[in-house]
C-alpha atoms as a PDB file:
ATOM      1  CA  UNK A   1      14.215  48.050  32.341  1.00  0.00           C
ATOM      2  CA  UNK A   2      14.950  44.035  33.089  1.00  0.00           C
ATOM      3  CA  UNK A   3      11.064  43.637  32.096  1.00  0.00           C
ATOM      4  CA  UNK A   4      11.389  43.630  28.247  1.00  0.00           C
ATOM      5  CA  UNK A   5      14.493  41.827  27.832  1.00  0.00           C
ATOM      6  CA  UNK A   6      13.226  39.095  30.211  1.00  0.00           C
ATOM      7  CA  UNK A   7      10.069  39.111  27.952  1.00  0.00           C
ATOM      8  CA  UNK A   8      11.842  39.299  24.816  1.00  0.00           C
ATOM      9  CA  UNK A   9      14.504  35.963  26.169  1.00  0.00           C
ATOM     10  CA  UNK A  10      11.179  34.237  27.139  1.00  0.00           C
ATOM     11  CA  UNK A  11       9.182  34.762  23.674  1.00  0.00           C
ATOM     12  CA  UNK A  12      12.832  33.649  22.201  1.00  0.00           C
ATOM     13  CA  UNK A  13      12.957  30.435  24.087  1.00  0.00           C
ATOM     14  CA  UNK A  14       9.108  29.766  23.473  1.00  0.00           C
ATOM     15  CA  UNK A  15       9.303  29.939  19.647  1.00  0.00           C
ATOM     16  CA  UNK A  16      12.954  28.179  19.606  1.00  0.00           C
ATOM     17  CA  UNK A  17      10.990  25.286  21.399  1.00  0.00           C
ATOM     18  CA  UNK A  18       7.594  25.259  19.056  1.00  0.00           C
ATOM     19  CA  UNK A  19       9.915  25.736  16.048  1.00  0.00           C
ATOM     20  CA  UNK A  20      11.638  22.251  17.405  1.00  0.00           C
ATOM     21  CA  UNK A  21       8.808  20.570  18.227  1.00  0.00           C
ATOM     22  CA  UNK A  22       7.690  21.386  14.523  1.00  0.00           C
ATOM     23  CA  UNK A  23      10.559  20.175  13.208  1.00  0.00           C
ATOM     24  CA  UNK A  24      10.724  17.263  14.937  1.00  0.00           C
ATOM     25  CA  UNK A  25       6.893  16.237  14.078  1.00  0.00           C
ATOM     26  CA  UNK A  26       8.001  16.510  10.967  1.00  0.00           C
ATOM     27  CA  UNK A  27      10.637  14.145  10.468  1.00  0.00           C
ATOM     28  CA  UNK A  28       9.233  11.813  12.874  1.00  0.00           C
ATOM     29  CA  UNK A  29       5.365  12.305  12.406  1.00  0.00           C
ATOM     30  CA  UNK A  30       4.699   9.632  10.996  1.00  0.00           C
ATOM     31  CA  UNK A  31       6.346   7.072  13.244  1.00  0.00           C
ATOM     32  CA  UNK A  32       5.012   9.307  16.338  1.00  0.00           C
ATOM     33  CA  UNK A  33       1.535   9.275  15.112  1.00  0.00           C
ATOM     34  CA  UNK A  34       1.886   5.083  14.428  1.00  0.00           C
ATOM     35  CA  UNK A  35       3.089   4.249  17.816  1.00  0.00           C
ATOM     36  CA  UNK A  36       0.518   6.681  19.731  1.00  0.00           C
ATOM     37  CA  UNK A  37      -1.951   4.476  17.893  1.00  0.00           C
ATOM     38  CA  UNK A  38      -0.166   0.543  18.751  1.00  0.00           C
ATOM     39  CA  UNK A  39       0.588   0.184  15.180  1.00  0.00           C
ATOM     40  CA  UNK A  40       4.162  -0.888  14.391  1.00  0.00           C
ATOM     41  CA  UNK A  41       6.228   0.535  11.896  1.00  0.00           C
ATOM     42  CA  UNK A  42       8.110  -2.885  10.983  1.00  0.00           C
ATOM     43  CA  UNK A  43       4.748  -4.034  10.310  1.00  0.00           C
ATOM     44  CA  UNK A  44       3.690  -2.070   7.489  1.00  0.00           C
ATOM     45  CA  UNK A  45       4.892  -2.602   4.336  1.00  0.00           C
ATOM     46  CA  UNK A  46       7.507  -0.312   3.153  1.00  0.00           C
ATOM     47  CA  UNK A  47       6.848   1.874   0.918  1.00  0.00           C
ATOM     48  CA  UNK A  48      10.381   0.932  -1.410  1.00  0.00           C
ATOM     49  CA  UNK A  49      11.590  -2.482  -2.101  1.00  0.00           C
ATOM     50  CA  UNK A  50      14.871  -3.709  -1.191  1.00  0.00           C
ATOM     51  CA  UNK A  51      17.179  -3.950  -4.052  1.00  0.00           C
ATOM     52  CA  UNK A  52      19.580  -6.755  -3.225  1.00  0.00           C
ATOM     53  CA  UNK A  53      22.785  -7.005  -5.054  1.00  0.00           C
ATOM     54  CA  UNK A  54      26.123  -8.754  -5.131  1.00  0.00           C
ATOM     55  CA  UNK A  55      29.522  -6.850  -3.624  1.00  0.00           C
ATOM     56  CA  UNK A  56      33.184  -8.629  -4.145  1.00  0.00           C
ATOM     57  CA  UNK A  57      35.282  -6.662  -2.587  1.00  0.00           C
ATOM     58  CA  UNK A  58      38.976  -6.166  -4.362  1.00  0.00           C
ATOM     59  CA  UNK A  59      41.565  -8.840  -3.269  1.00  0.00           C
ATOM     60  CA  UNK A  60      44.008  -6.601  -1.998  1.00  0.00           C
ATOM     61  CA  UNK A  61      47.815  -6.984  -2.994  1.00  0.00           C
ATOM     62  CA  UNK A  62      49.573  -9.593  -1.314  1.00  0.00           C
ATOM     63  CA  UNK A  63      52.386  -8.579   1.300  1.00  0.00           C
ATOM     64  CA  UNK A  64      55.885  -9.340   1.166  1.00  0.00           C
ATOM     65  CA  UNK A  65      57.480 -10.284   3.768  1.00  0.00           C
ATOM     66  CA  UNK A  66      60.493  -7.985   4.953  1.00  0.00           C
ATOM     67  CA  UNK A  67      63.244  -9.698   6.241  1.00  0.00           C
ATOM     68  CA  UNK A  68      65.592  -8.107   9.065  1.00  0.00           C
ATOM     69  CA  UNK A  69      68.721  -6.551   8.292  1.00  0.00           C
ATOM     70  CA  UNK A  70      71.392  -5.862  10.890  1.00  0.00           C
ATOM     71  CA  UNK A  71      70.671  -2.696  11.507  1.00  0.00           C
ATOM     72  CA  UNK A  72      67.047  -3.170  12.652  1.00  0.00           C
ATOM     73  CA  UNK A  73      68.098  -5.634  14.669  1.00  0.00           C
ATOM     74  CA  UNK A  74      70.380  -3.672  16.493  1.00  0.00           C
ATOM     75  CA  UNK A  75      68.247  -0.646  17.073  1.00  0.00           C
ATOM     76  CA  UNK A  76      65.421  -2.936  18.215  1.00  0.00           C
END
């Protein structure tokens, strides 16, 4: 009776690994296949140039300065 579900958890762990193996070939094929061959990545040219561009962040609002009062001071 253990038999099938032992066979059935196996077969589930087998294709949950080939299905991430897939996956991962996928995304990463390309870099995978490059580095198995001694070829850099950086070296290639990429396939999108670079768009440069200027950012000025907003100035933000100066602070005030908060003076004490008496009854900060005597709490602190």
């Amino acid at each position: 009776m253990l038999g099938p579900f032992a066979t059935l958890a196996f077969l589930t762990v087998l294709w949950l690994a080939a299905k991430w193996m897939l996956d991962l070939a996928d995304d990463d094929g390309g870099r995978i296949a490059s580095a198995l061959a001694g070829r850099s990545m950086l070296a290639m040219p990429p396939e999108v140039r670079p768009v440069s561009g200027r950012f000025q962040p907003r100035a933000a609002p100066a602070r005030r300065p908060t003076h004490a009062r008496p009854e900060w001071r005597a709490a602190a």
